[in-house]
Protein backbone atom coordinates (compact mmCIF):
# COMPACT_ATOMS: atom_id res chain seq x y z
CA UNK A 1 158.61 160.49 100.40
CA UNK A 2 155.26 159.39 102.39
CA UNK A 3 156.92 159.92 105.81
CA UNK A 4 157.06 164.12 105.25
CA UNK A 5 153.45 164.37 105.21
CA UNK A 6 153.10 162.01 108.22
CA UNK A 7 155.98 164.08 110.01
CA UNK A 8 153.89 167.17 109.02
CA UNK A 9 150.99 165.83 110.68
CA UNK A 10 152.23 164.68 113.32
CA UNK A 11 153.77 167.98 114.52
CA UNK A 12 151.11 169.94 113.86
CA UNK A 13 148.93 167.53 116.54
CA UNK A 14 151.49 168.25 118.76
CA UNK A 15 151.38 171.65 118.61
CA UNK A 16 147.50 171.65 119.02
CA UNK A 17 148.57 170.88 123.02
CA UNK A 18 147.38 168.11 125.15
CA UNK A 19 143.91 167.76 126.33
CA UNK A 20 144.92 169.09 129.66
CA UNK A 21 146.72 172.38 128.18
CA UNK A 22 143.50 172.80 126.17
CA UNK A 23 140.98 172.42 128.82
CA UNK A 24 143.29 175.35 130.80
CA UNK A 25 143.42 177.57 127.88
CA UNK A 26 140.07 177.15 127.54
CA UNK A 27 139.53 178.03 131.91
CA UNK A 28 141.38 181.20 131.52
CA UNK A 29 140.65 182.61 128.23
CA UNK A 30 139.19 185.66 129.86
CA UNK A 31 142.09 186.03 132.28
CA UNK A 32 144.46 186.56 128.97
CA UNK A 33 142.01 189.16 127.82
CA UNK A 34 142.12 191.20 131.24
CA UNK A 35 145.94 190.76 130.96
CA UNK A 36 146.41 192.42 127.51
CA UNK A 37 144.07 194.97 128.47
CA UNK A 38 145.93 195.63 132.06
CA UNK A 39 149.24 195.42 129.51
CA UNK A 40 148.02 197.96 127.32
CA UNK A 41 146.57 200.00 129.86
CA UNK A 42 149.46 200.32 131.64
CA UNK A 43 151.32 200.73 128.52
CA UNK A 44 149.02 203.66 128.10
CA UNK A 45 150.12 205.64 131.61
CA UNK A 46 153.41 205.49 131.05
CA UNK A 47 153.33 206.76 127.28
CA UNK A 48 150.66 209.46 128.19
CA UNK A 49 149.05 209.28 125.53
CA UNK A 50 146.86 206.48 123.83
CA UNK A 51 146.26 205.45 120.29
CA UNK A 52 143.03 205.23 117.92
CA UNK A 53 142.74 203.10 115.21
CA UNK A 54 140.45 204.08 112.40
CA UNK A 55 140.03 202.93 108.82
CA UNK A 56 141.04 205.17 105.94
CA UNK A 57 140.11 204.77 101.90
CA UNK A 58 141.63 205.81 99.49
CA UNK A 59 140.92 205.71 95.89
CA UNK A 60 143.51 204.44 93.58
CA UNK A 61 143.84 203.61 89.43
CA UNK A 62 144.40 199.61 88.92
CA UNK A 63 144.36 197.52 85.44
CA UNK A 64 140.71 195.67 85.14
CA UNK A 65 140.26 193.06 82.81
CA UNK A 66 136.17 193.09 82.01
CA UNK A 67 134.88 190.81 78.63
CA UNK A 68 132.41 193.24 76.68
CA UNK A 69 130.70 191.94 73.94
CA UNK A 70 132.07 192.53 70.07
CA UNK A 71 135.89 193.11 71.64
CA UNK A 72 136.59 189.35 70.51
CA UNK A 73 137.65 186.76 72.49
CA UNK A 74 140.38 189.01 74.62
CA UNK A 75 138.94 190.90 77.36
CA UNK A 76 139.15 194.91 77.07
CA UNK A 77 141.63 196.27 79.44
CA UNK A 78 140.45 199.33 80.93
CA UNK A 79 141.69 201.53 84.06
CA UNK A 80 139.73 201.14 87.12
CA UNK A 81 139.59 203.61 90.37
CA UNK A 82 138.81 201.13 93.15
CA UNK A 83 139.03 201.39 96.84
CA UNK A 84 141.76 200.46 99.28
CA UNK A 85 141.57 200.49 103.08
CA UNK A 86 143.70 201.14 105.18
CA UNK A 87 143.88 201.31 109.13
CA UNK A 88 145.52 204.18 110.87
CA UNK A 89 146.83 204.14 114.23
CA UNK A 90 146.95 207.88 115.66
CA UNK A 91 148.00 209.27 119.17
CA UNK A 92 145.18 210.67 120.87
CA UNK A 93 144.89 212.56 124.39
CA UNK A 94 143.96 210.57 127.81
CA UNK A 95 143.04 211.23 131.13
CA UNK A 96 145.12 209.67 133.45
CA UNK A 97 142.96 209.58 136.14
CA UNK A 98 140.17 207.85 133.85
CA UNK A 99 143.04 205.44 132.78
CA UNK A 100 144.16 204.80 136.51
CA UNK A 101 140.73 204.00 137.76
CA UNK A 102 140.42 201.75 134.38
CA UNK A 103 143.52 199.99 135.47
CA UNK A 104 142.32 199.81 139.08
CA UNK A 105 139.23 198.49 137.81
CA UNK A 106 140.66 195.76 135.39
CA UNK A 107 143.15 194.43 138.34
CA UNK A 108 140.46 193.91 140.58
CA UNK A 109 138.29 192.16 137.94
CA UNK A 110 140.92 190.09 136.85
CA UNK A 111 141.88 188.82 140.77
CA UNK A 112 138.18 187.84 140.92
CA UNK A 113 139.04 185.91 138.15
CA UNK A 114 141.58 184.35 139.13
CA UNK A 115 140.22 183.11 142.42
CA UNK A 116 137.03 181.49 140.28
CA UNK A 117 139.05 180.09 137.93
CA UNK A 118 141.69 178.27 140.39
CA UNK A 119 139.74 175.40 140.78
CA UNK A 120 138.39 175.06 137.36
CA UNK A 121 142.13 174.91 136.21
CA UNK A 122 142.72 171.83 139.38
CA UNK A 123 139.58 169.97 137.35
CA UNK A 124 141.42 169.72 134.15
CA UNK A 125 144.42 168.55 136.26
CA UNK A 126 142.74 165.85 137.62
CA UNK A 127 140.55 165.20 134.27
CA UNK A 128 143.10 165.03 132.14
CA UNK A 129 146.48 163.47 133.76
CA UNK A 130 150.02 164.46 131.68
C-alpha cells in the first residue's frame, strides 16, 4: 500500500526530464514558438483562409441557492440569468502575400535562432552529462 504513492512519485520526477533535457528546453523555448507559428502559418497558405478567435456571452437561466433572512434555515432557491463565455473560432480572409512575407520573415528569424542557440544547447551538454 505505501509503495503506490512512492511509484507515483517517482514517475512523475521522471517525467519532469533530466537536468540536461531541461536546460535545452529551456535554450530553445523561443525556437518552439517560431515553429508553431511557421506551422500555423503555413497551415494558413495552404487553407487560404485564416481563423479568428473571439469570445462570445451568452446569457443563460441557472438554479441559485442565496440565504435571505426570515426564509428559515433553507436557502431560497431562485432562477438566476448569469453569463457564460464562450470562444469562437471563425474563418476570416488573408492576404497571401502578407502571409508569405510573414512566413519568409519567421524562417529567417528562426535560422538566426538557431545559429545563437547551437552553442547554448553544447553548454548544457557539457554541464550536465546523461
Amino acid at each position: 500500500m505505501r509503495a503506490r504513492p512512492l511509484l507515483c512519485l517517482a514517475l512523475l520526477l521522471a517525467a519532469c526530464g533530466t537536468p540536461q533535457e531541461r536546460c535545452i528546453q529551456s535554450a530553445t523555448r523561443e525556437i518552439r514558438t517560431l515553429d508553431r507559428l511557421i506551422a500555423e502559418t503555413e497551415a494558413t497558405l495552404a487553407r487560404g483562409y485564416g481563423y479568428e478567435t473571439r469570445e462570445v456571452v451568452r446569457h443563460v437561466w441557472t438554479r441559485c441557492d442565496d440565504f435571505i433572512p426570515g426564509y428559515g434555515p433553507y436557502p431560497y432557491r431562485r432562477m438566476c440569468f448569469e453569463p457564460v463565455f464562450h470562444t469562437v473560432k471563425e474563418p476570416v480572409a488573408i492576404d497571401p502575400a502578407t502571409e508569405a512575407r510573414k512566413l519568409d520573415g519567421l524562417k529567417t528569424r528562426r535560422a538566426e535562432l538557431a545559429a545563437r542557440v547551437a552553442p547554448a544547447i553544447e553548454a548544457c551538454k557539457v554541464e550536465h552529462p546523461e
